[in-house]
N, C-alpha and C. Protein backbone atom coordinates (compact mmCIF):
# COMPACT_ATOMS: atom_id res chain seq x y z
N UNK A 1 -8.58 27.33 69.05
CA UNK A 1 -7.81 27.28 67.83
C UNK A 1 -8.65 26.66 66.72
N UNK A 2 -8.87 27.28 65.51
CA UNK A 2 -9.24 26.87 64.03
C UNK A 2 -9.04 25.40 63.92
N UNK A 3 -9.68 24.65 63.05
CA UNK A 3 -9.73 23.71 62.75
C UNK A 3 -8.00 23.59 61.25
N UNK A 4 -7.08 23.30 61.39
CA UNK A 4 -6.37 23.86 60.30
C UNK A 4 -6.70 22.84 58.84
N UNK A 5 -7.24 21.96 58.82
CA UNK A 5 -8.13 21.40 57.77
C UNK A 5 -9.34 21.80 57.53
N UNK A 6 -9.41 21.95 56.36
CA UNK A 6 -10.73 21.70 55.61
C UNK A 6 -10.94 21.60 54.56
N UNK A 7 -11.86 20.34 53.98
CA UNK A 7 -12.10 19.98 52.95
C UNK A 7 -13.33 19.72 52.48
N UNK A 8 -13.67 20.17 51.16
CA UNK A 8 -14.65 20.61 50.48
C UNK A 8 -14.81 19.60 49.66
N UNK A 9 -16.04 18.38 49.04
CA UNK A 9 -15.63 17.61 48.37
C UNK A 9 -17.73 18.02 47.42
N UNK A 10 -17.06 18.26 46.20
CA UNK A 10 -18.17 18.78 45.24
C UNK A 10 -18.82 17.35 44.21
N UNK A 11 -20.18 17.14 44.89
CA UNK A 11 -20.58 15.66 44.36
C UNK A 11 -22.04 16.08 43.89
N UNK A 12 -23.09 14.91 43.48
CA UNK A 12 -24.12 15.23 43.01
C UNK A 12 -24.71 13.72 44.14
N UNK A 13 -26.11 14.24 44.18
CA UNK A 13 -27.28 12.87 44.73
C UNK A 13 -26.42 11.43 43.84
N UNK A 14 -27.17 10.40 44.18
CA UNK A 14 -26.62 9.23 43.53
C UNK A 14 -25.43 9.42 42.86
N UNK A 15 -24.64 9.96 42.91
CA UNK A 15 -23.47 9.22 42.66
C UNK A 15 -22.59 8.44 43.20
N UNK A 16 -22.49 7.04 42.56
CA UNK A 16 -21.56 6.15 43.87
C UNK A 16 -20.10 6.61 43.80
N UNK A 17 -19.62 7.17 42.94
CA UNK A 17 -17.95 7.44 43.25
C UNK A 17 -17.67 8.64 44.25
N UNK A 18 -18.73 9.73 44.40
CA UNK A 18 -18.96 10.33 45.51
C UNK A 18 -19.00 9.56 46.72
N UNK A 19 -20.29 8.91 46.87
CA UNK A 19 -20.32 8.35 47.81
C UNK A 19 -19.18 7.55 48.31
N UNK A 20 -18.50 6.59 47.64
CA UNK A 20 -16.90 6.02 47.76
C UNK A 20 -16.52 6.89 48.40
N UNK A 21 -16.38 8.46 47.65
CA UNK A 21 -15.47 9.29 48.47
C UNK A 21 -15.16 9.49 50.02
N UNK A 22 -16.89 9.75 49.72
CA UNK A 22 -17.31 10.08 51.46
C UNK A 22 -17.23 9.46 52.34
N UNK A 23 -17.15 7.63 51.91
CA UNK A 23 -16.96 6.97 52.91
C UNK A 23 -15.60 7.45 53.36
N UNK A 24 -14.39 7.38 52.25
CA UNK A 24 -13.03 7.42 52.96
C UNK A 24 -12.47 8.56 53.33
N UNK A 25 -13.03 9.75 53.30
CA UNK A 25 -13.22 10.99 54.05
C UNK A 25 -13.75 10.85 55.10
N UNK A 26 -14.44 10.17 54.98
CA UNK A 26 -15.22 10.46 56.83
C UNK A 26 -14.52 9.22 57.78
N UNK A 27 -13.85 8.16 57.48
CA UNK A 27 -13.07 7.37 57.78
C UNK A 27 -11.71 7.90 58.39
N UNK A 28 -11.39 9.02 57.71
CA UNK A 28 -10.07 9.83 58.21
C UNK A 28 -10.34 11.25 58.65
N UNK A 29 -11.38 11.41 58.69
CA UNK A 29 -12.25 12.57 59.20
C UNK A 29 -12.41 11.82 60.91
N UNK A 30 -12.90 11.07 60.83
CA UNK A 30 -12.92 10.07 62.52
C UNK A 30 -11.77 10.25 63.11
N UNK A 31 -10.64 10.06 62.31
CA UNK A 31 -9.20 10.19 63.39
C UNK A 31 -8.79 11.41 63.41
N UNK A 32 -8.97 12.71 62.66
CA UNK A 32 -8.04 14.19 62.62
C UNK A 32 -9.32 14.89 62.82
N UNK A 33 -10.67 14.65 62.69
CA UNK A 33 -11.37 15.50 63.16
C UNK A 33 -11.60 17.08 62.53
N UNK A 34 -11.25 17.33 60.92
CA UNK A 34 -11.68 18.22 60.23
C UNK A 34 -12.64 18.81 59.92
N UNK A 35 -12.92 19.67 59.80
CA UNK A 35 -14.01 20.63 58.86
C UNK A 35 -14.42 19.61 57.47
N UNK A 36 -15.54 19.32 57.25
CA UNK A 36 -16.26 18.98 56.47
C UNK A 36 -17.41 19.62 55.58
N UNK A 37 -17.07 20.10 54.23
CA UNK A 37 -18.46 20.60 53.91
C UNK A 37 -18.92 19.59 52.28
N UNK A 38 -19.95 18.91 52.67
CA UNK A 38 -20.28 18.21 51.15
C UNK A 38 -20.74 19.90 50.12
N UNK A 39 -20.67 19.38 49.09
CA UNK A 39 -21.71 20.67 48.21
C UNK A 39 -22.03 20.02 47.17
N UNK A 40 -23.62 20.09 46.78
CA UNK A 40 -24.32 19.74 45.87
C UNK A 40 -24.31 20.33 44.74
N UNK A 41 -23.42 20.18 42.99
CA UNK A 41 -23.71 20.70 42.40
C UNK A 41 -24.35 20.95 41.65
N UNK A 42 -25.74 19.99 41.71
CA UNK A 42 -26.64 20.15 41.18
C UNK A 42 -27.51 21.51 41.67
N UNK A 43 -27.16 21.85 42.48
CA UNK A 43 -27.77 23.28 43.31
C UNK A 43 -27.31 24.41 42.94
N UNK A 44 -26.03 24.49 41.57
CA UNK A 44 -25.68 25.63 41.67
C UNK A 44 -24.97 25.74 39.96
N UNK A 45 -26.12 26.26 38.95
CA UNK A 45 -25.72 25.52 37.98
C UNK A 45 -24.17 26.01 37.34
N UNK A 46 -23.15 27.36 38.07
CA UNK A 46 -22.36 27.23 37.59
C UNK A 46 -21.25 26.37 37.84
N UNK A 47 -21.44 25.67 38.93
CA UNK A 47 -20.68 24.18 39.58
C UNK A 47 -21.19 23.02 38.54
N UNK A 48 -22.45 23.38 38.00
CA UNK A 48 -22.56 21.92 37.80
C UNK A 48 -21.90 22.08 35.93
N UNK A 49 -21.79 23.38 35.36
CA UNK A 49 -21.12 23.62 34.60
C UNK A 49 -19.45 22.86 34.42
N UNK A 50 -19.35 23.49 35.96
CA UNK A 50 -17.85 24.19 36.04
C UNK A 50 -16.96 22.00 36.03
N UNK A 51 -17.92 21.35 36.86
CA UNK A 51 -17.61 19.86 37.55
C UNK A 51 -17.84 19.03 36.61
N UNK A 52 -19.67 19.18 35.86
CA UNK A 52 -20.60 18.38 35.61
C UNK A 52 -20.23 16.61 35.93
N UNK A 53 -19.67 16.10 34.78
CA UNK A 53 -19.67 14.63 35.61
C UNK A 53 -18.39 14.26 35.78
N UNK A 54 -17.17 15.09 35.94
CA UNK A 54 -15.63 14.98 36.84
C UNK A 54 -15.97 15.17 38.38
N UNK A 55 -17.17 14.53 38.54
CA UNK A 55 -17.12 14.18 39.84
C UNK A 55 -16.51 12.91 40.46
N UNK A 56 -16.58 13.11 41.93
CA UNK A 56 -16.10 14.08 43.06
C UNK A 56 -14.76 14.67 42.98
N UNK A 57 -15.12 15.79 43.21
CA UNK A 57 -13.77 16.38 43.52
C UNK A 57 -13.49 17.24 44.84
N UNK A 58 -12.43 17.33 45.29
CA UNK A 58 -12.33 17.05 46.72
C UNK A 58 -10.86 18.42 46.81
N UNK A 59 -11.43 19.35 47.47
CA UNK A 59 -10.25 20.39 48.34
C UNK A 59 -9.72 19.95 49.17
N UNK A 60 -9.05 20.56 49.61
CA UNK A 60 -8.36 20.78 51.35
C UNK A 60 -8.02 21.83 51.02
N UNK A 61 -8.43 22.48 52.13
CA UNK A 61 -7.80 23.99 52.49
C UNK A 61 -7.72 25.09 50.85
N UNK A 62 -8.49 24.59 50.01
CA UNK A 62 -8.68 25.31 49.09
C UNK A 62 -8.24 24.72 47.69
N UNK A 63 -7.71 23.78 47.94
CA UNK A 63 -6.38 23.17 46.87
C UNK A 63 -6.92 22.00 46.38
N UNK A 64 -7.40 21.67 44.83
CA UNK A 64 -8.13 20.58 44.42
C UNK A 64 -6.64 19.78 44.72
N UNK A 65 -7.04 18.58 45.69
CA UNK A 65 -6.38 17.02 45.68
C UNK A 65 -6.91 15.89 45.50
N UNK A 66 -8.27 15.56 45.00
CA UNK A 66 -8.45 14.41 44.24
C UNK A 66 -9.38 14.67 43.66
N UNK A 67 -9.88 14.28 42.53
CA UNK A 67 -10.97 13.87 41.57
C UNK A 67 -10.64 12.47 41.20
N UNK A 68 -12.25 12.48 40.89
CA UNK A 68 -13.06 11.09 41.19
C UNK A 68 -12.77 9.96 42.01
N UNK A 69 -11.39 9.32 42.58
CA UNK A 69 -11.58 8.89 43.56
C UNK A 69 -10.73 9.19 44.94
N UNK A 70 -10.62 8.89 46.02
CA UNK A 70 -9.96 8.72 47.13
C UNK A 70 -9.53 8.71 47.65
N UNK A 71 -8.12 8.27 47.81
CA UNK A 71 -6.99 7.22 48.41
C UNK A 71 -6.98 7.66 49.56
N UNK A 72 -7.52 6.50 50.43
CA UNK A 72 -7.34 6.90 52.17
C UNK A 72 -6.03 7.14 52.72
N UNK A 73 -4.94 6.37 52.18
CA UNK A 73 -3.50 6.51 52.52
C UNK A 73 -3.28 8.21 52.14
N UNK A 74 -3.01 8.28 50.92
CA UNK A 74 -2.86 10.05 50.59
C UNK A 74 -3.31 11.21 51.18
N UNK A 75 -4.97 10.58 51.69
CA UNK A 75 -6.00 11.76 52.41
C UNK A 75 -5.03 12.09 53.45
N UNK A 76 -4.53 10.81 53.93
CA UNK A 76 -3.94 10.91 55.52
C UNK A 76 -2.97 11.18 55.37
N UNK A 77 -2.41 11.11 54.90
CA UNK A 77 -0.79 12.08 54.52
C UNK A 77 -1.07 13.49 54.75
N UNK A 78 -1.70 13.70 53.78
CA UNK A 78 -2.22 15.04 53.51
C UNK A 78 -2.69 15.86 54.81
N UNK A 79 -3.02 15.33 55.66
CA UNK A 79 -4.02 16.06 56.46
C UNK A 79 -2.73 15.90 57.68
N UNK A 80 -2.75 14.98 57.60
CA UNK A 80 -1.44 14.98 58.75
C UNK A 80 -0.03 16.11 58.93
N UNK A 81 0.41 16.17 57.22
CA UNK A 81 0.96 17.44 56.90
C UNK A 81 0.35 18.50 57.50
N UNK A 82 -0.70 18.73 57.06
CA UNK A 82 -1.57 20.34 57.54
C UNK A 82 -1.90 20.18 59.44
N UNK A 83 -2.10 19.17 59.87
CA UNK A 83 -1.94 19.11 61.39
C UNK A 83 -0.96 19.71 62.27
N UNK A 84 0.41 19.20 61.42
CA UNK A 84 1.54 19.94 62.10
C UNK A 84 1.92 20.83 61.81
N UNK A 85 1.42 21.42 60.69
CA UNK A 85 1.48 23.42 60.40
C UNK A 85 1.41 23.95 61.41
């Protein structure tokens, strides 16, 4: 069976509010065990257009749910919802 999460979180090198992100993504990524894909938008200049510095911003399953920062409580809501789909 599919992973029924996944989340996409669109950041650049050095940025620490990215990085913030990632910590508390991968913090709740440890307990539900999702699909993870970082993407660099410095690699793709119509992302880095489309983002430039409203970074991080962060999918699930296709659906922007946070820019620029976090909330580990919400992530986990969130994902927990899509678990029991």
């Amino acid at each position: 069976m599919p992973d029924p999460v996944h989340i996409e979180i669109y950041s650049r090198p050095a940025c620490h509010l990215c990085d913030d992100a990632k910590e508390v993504i991968e913090r709740v990524r440890r307990r539900y065990g999702f699909a993870l894909r970082v993407i660099n938008i410095e690699e793709d200049p119509e992302l880095e257009e489309a983002y430039g510095t409203q970074i991080p911003v962060v999918f699930i399953n296709g659906s922007k749910a946070f820019k620029y920062r976090v909330d580990e409580a919400e992530l986990e809501k969130k994902v927990k919802r899509l678990w029991k789909e």
